[in-house]
Each structure stands twice: as C-alpha cells, then as structure tokens.
C-alpha atoms as a PDB file:
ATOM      1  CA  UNK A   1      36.231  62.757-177.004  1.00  0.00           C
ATOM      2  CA  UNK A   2      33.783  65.345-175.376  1.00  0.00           C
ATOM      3  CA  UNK A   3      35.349  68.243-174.964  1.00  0.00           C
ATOM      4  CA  UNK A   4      36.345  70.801-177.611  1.00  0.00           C
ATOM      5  CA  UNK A   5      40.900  71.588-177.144  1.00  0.00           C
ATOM      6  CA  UNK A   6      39.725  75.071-177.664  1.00  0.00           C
ATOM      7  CA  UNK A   7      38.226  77.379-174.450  1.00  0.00           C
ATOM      8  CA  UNK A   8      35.906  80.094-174.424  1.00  0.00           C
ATOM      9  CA  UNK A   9      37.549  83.877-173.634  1.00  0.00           C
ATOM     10  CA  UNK A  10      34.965  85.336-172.073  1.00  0.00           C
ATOM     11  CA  UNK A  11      30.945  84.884-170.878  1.00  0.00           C
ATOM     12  CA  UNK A  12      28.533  87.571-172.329  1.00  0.00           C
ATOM     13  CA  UNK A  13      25.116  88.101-170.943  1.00  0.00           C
ATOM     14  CA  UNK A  14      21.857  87.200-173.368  1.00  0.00           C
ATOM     15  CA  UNK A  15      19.286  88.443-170.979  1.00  0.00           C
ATOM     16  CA  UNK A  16      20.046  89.443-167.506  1.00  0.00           C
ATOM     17  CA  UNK A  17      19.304  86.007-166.295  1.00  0.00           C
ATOM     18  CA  UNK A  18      20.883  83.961-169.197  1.00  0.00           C
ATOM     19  CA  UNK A  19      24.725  83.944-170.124  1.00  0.00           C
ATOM     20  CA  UNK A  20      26.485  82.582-172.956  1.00  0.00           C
ATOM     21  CA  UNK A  21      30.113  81.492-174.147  1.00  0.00           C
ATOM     22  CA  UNK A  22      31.330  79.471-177.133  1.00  0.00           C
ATOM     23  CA  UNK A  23      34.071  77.957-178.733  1.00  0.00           C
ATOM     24  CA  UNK A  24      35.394  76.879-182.023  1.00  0.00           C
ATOM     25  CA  UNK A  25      34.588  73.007-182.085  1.00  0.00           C
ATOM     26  CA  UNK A  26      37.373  71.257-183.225  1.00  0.00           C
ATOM     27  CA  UNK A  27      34.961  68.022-182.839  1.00  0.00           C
ATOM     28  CA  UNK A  28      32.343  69.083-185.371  1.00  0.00           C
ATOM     29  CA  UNK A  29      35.178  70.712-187.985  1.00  0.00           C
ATOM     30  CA  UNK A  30      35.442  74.090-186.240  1.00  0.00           C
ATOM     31  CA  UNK A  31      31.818  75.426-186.371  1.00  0.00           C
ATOM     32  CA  UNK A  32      30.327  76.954-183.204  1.00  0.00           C
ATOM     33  CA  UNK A  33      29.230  75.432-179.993  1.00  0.00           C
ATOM     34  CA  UNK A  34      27.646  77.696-177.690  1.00  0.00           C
ATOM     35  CA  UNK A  35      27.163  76.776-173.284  1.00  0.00           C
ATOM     36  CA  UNK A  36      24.938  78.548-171.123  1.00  0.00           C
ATOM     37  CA  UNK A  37      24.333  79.598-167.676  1.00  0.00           C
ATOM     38  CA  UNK A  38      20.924  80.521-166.009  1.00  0.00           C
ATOM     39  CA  UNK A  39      21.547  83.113-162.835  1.00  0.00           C
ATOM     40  CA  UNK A  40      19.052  83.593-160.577  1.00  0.00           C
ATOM     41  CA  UNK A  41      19.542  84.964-156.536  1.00  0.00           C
ATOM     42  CA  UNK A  42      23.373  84.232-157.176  1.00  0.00           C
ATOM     43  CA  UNK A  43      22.628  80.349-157.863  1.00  0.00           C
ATOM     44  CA  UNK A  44      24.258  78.778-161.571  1.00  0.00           C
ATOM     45  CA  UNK A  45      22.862  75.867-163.570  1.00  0.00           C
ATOM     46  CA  UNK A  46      25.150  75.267-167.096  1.00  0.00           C
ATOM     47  CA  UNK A  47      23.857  74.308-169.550  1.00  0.00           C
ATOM     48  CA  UNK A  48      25.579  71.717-172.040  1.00  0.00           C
ATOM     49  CA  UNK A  49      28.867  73.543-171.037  1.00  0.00           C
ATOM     50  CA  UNK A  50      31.969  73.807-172.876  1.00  0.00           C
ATOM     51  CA  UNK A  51      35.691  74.669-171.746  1.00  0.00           C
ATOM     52  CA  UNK A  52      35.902  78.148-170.357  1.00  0.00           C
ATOM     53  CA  UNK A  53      38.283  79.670-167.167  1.00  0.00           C
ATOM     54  CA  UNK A  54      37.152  78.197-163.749  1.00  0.00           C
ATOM     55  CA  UNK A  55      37.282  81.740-162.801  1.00  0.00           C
ATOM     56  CA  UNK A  56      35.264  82.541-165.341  1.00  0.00           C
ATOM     57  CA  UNK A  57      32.677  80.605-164.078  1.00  0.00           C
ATOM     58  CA  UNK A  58      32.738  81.291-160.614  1.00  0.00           C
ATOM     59  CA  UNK A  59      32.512  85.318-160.873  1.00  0.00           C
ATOM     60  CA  UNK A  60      28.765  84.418-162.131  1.00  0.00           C
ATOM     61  CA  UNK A  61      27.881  82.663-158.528  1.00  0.00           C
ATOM     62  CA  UNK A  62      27.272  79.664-156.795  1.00  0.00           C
ATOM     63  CA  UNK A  63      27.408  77.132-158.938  1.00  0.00           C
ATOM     64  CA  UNK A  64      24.734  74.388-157.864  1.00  0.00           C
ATOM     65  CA  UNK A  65      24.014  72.032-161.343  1.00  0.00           C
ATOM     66  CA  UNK A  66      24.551  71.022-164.822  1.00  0.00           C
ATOM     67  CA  UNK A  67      21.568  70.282-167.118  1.00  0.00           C
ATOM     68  CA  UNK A  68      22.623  68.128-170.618  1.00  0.00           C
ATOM     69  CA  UNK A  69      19.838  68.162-173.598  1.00  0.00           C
ATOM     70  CA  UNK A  70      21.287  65.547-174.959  1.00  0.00           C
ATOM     71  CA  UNK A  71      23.875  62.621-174.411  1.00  0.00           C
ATOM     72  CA  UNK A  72      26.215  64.272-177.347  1.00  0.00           C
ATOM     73  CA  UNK A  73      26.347  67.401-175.431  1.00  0.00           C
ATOM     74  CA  UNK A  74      28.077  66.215-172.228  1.00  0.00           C
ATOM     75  CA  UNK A  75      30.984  68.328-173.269  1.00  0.00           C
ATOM     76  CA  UNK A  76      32.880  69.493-170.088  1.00  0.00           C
ATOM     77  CA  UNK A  77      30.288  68.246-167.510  1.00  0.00           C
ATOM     78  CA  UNK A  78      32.339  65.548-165.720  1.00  0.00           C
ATOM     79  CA  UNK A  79      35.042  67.715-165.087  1.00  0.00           C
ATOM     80  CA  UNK A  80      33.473  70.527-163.698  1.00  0.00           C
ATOM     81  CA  UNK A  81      31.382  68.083-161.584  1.00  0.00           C
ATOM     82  CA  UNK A  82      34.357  67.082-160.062  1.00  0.00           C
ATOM     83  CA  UNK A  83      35.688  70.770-159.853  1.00  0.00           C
ATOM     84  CA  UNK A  84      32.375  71.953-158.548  1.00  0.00           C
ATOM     85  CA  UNK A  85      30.825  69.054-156.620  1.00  0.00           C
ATOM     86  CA  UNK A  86      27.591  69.610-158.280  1.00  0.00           C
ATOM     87  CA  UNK A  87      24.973  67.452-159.876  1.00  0.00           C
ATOM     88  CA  UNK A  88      24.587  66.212-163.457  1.00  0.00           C
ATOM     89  CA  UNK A  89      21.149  65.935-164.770  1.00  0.00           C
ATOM     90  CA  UNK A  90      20.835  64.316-168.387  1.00  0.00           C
ATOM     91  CA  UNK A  91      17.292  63.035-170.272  1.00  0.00           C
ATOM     92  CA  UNK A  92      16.270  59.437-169.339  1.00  0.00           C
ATOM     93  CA  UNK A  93      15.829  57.374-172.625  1.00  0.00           C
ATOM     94  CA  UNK A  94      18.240  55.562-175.476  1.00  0.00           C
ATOM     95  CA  UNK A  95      21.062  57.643-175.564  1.00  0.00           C
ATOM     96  CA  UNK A  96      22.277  58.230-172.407  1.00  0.00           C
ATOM     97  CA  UNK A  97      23.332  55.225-171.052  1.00  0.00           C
ATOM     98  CA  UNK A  98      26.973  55.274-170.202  1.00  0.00           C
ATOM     99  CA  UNK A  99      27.995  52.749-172.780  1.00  0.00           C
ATOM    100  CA  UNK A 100      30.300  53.710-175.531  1.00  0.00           C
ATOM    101  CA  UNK A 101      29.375  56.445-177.547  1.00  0.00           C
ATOM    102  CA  UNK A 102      26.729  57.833-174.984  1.00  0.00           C
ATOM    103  CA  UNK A 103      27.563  59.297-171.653  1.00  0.00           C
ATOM    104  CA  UNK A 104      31.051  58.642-170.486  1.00  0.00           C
ATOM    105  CA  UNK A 105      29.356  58.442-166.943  1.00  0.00           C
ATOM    106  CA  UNK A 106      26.244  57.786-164.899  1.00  0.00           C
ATOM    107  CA  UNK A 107      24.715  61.221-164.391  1.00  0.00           C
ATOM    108  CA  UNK A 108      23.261  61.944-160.322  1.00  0.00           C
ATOM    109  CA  UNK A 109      19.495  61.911-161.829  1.00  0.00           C
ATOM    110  CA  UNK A 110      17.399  61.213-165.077  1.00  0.00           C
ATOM    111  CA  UNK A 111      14.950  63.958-166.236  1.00  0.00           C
ATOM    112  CA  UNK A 112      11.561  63.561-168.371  1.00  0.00           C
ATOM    113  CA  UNK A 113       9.305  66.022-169.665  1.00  0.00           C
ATOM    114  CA  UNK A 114       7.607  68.720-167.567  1.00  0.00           C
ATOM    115  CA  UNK A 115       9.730  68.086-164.637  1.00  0.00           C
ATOM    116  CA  UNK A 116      11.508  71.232-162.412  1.00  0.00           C
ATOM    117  CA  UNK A 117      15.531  71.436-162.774  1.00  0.00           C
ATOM    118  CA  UNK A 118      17.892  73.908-161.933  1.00  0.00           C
ATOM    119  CA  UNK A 119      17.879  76.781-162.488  1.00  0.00           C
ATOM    120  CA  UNK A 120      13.466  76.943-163.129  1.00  0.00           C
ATOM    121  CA  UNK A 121      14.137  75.132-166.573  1.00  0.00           C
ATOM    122  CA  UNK A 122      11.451  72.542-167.625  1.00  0.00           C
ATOM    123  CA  UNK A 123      12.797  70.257-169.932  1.00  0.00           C
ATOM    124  CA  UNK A 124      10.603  69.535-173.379  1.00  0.00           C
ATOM    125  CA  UNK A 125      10.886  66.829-175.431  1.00  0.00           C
ATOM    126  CA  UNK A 126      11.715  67.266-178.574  1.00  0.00           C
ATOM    127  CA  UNK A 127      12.903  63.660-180.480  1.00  0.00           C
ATOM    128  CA  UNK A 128      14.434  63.930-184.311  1.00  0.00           C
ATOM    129  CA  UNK A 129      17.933  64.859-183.279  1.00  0.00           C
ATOM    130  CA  UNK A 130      18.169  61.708-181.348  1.00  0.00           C
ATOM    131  CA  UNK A 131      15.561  59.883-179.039  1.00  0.00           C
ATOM    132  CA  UNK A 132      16.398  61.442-176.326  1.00  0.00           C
ATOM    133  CA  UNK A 133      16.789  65.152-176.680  1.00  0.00           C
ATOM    134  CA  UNK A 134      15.292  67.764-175.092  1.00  0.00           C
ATOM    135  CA  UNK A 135      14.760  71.785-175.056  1.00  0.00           C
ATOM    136  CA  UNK A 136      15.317  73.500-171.741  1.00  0.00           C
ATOM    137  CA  UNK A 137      12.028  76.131-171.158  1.00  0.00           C
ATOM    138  CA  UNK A 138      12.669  79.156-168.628  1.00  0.00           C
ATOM    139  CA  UNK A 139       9.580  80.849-168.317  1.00  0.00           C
ATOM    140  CA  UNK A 140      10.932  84.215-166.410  1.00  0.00           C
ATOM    141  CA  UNK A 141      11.841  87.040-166.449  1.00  0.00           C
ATOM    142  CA  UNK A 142      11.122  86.109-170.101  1.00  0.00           C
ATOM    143  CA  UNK A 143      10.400  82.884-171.915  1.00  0.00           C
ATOM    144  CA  UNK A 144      13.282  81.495-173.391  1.00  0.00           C
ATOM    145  CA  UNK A 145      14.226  78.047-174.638  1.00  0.00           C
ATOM    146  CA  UNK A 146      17.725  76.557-175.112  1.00  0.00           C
ATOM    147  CA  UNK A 147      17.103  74.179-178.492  1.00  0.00           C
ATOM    148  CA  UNK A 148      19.958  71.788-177.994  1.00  0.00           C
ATOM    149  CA  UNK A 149      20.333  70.323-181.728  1.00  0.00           C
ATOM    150  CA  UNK A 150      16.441  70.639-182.989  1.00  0.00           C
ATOM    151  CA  UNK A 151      17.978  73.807-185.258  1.00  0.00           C
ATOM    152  CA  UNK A 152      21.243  75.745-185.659  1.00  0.00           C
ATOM    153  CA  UNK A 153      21.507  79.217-186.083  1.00  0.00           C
ATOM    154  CA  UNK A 154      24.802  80.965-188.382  1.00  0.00           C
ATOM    155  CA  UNK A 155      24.074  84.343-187.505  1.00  0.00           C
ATOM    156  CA  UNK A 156      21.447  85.592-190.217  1.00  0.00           C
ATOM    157  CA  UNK A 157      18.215  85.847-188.417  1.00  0.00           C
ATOM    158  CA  UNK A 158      17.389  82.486-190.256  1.00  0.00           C
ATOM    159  CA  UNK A 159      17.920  79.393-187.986  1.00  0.00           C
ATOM    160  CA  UNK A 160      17.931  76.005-189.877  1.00  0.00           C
ATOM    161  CA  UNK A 161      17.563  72.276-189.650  1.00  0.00           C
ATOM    162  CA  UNK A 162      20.772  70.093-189.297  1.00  0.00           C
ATOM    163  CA  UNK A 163      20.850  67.688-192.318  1.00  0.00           C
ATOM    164  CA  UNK A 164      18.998  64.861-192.423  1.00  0.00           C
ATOM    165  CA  UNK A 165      21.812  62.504-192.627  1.00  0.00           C
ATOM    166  CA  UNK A 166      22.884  63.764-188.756  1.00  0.00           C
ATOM    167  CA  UNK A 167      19.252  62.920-187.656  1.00  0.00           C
ATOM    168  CA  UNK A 168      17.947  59.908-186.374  1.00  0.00           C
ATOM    169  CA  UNK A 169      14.478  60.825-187.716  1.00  0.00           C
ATOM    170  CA  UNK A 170      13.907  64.493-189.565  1.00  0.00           C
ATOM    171  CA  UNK A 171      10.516  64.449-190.145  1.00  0.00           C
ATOM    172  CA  UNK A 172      10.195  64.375-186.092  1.00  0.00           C
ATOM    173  CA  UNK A 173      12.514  67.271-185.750  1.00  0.00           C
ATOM    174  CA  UNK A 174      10.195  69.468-187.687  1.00  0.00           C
ATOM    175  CA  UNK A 175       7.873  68.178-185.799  1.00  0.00           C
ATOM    176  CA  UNK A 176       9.145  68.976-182.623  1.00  0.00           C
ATOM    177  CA  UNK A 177       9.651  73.133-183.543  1.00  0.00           C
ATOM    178  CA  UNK A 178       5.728  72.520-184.269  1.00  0.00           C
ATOM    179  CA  UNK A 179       5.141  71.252-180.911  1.00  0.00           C
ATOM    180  CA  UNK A 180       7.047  74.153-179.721  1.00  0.00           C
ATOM    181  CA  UNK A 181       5.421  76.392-181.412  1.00  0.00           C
ATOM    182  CA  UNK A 182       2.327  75.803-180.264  1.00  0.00           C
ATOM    183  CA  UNK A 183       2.616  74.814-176.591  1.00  0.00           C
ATOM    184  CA  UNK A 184       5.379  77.225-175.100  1.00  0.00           C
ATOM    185  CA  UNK A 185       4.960  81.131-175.466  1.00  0.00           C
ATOM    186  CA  UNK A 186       8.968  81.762-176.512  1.00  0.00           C
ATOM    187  CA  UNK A 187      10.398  84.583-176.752  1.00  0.00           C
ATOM    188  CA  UNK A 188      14.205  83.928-177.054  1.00  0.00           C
ATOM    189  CA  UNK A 189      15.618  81.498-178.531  1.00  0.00           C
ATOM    190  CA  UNK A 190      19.359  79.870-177.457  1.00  0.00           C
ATOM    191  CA  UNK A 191      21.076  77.723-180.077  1.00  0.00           C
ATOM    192  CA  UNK A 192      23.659  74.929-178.943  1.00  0.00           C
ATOM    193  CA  UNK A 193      25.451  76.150-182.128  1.00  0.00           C
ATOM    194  CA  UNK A 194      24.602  79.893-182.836  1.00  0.00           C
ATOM    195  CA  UNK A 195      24.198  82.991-181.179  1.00  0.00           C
ATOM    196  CA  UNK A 196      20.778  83.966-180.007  1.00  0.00           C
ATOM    197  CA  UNK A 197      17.585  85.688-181.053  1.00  0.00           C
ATOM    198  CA  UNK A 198      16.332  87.456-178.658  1.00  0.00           C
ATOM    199  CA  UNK A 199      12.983  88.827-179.650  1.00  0.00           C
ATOM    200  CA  UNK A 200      10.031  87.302-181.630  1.00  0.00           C
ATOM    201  CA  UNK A 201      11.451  83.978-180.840  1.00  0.00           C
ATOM    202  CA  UNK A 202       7.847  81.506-182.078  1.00  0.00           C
ATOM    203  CA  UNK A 203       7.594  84.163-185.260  1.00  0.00           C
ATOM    204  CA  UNK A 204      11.506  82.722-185.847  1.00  0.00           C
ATOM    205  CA  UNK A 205      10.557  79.215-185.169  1.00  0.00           C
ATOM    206  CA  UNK A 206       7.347  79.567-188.164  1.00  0.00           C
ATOM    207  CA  UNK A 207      10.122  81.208-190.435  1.00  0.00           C
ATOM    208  CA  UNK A 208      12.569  78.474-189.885  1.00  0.00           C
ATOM    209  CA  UNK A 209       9.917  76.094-190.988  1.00  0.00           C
ATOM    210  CA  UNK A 210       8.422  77.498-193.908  1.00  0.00           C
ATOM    211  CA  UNK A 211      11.799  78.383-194.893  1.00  0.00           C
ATOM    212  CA  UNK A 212      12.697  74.710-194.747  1.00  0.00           C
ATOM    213  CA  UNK A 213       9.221  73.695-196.560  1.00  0.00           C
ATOM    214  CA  UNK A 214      10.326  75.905-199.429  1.00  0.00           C
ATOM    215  CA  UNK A 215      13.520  73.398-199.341  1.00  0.00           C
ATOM    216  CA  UNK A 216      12.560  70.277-198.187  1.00  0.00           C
ATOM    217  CA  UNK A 217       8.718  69.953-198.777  1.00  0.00           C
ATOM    218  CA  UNK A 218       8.130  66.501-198.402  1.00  0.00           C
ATOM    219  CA  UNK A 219       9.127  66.697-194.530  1.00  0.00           C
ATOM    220  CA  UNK A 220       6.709  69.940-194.254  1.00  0.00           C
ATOM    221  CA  UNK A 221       4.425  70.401-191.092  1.00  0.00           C
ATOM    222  CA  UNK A 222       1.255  72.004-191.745  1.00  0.00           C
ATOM    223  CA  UNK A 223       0.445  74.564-188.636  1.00  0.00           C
ATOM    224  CA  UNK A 224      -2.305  72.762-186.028  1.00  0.00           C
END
C-alpha cells in the first residue's frame, strides 16, 4: 500500500515559494508524513505527495511534475499522474525498480545527482536510508532542502536520526547530513516527517549530529 486512508485538510505556505501539507500515516503507525509543493511563475512540482483535495492542489497552479526522494515515498504519485497528466521523476539506482516492494510503476525519467528537475530542485545524494535516496536542493529565493528520510523532525527544534534498524546502512546516513553540511549553503530545512525549520538550517544539521554523537558515538562523524 502507498498511500496513507487519511487526507490532508489544508496546504500552508513554508516560504513563499515552498508549501506544505501532512497527514496522519496510518502506514508508519500514525506518525506524520509531510508533501510539498515548489511554486514558481504559477508552475507546481510535488514533492513525495500525499492525499490532499484535487482542488486543493490546483488553487496553487499549473501543475507540471512530481519529484520522489525515494522509492518508499511514491505515496499518491500514480494517481495524481493520471489526474494531472504530469511526469514522475524518481532516483535511478536499487530501489526503484518497479518490482514488488519498490515502485508500483515505471516512472517517465530517472534522476542522478546534480541534475535540473522541476521546479529548480537539484537532487543530492544522500545513501543510509536506502541506496537510492536523495535530498531535493532549491537554491532561491532561499536555500532550502527537502531531506526525504536522512532525519525526522517531532517538533522540538531537535531533528533526529531514524533508528538504525530502519536503515540500510546508518553510519552513511550520518554521513550524508556531513556531506550536506559542507557542500550546500541551507537555510531551511523540510522533513518528509516533521514540520520545518526555517532559519539556521546547517547550524540544525551540526546540532542534530552532535546531538546524536552524544547518543550513538560509535557512528559519530568528525566535521571535515
């Protein structure tokens, strides 16, 4: 199953380029999953959406793609390619083949890293999660990055690491923030499962992992 049952009430707007919605997942024991959409001269790219009023959707603009980090977040894409006749664009790499247990179908193109989408998002790879998974960079009007499943966020200020037993390889997740950290110049950051931060977003990202160090320091990465 990909989609949630439950549907998002309304959209709110992170930045004025970047809106958000979010359900309860039934799927993941009722924790939340957040979807996006990137505006920009009245075109839409979602991101990783989830179940929310067509109407909803359409008030926002013309919608013209979909962009999946990850096969696991495929979510409502197939139906509102169908509804929308718009592209899907998922990562190339183990994962998203559309065999059991990946993608339920054969998205219109492949990314990689460092490539243009939608929507001006660059896609940066970010393996730990899964093989194949992938933050979203937007580098204007201000640098944000969507962080698909590299860390969660409950609401504190203090974003986290999933638990190593949901990761293919957690030492490379930790790895990835660090890569993040010191490549892209971020400012907000947009969890798959968590409301936003919208300021200070790499001084979040160096909490998160010295907060985790404290926890977990065997799987510690030292700053480059």
């Amino acid at each position: 199953m990909t989609e949630p049952t439950a549907h998002a009430h309304k959209i709110v707007r992170v930045i004025p380029t970047v809106l958000r919605w979010r359900v309860h997942d039934d799927r993941i024991g009722g924790s939340e999953s957040d979807a996006y959409a990137v505006v920009s001269q009245g075109q839409v790219t979602l991101i990783d959406p989830l179940p929310v009023g067509e109407a909803e959707l359409r008030r926002l603009g013309q919608i013209k793609g979909i962009v999946l980090t990850a096969a696991n977040h495929q979510r409502s894409a197939w139906r509102y390619r169908k509804l929308f006749h718009v592209p899907v664009f998922a990562p190339e790499g183990p994962g998203v083949s559309p065999t059991p247990g990946d993608l339920e179908e054969e998205p219109d193109y492949r990314y990689t890293a460092g490539e243009s989408l939608p929507g001006g998002l660059t896609p940066f790879h970010t393996p730990g999660p899964t093989e194949a998974m992938y933050a979203l960079w937007l580098d204007r009007p201000r640098s944000v990055i969507f962080l698909s499943d590299v860390l969660t966020h409950d609401g504190s200020g203090q974003p986290t690491f999933v638990a190593s037993e949901y990761q293919d390889e957690p030492e490379r997740t930790r790895a990835s923030v660090r890569r993040i950290i010191d490549h892209l110049p971020v400012q907000v950051l947009c969890f798959a499962h968590g409301p936003p931060i919208c300021d200070e977003g790499r001084s979040v990202l160096e909490r998160a992992l010295a907060y985790d160090a404290g926890r977990h320091p065997e799987m510690a990465v030292p700053p480059t």
